[in-house]
Protein backbone atom coordinates (compact mmCIF):
# COMPACT_ATOMS: atom_id res chain seq x y z
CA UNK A 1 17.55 -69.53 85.04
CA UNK A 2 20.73 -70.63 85.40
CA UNK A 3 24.32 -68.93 86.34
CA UNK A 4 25.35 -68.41 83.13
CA UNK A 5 23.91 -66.61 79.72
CA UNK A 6 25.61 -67.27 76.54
CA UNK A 7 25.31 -65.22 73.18
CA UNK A 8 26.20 -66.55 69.39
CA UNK A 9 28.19 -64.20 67.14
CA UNK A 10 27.75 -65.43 63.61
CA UNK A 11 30.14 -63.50 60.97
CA UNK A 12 29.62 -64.67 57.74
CA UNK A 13 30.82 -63.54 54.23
CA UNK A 14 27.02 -63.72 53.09
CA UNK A 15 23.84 -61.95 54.49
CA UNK A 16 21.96 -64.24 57.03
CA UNK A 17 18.72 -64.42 57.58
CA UNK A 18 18.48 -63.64 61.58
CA UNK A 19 14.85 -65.31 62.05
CA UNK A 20 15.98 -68.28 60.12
CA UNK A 21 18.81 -68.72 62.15
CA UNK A 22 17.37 -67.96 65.56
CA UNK A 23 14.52 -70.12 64.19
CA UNK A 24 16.87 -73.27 63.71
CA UNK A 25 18.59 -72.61 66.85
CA UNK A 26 15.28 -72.77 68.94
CA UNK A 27 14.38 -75.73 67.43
CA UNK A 28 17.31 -78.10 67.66
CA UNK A 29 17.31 -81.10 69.85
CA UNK A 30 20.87 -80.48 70.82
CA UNK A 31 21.81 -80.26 74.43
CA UNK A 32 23.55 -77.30 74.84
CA UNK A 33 23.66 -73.77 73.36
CA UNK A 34 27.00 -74.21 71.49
CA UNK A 35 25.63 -78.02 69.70
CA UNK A 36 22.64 -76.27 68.82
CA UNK A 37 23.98 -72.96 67.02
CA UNK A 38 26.46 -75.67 65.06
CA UNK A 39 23.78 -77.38 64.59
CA UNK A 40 21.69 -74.68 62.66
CA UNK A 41 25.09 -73.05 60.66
CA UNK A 42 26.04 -76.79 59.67
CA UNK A 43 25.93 -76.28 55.98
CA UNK A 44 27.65 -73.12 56.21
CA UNK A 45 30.23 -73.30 59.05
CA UNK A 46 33.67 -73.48 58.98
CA UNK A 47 36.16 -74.09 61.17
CA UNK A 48 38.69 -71.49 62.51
CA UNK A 49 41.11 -70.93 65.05
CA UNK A 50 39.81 -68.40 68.19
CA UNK A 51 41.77 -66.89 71.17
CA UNK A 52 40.24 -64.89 73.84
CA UNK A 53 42.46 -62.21 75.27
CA UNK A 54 42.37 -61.51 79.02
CA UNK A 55 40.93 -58.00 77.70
CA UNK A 56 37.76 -59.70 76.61
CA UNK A 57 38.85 -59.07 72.96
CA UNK A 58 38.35 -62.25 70.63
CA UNK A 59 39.96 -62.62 67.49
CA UNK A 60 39.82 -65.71 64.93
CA UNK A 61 41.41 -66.40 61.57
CA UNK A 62 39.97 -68.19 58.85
CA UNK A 63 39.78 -69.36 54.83
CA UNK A 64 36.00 -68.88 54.60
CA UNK A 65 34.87 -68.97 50.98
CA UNK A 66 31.23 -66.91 49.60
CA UNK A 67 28.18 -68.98 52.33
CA UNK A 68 30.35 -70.06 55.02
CA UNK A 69 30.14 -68.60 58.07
CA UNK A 70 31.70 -68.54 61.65
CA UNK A 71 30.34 -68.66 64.91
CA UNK A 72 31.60 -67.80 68.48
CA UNK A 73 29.97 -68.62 71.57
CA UNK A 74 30.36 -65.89 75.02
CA UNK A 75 29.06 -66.92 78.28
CA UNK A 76 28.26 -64.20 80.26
CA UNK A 77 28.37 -65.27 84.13
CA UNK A 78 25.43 -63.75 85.85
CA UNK A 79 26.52 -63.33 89.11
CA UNK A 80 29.41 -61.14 87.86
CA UNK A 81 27.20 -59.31 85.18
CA UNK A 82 26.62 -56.19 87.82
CA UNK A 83 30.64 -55.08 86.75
CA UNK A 84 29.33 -54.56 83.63
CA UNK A 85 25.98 -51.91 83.93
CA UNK A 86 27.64 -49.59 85.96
């Protein structure tokens, strides 16, 4: 469905639970994949400052204290996904 697919990486200072937070995603009422990923870190994100690189490489910088967490969002455009499998 849809052009686009779109993936969440989470780095946190402190383990998460992967089925809790997949789990919180799936069941937000937010409209869009970004909301709803903020939506399940909110009592452990924090914010940071990202730039993408026209590599691909992402880097952020960030204060993050023990239980918070940050979380990037990639969209992967489908009809340009073939460059990538061969």
């Amino acid at each position: 469905m849809g052009n686009r697919d779109y993936i969440a990486i989470v780095t946190s200072k402190k383990e998460l639970s992967y089925n809790l937070l997949n789990e919180a995603i799936n069941k937000s009422t937010q409209s869009n994949f970004a909301a709803k990923v903020n939506e399940a870190l909110k009592n452990s994100l924090v914010s940071s400052s990202q730039t993408a690189t026209t590599d691909g490489r992402i880097y952020f910088k960030v204060n993050a204290n023990t239980g918070q967490a940050v979380a990037t969002i990639v969209a992967f455009d489908k009809n340009n996904f073939s460059q990538f499998t061969h």
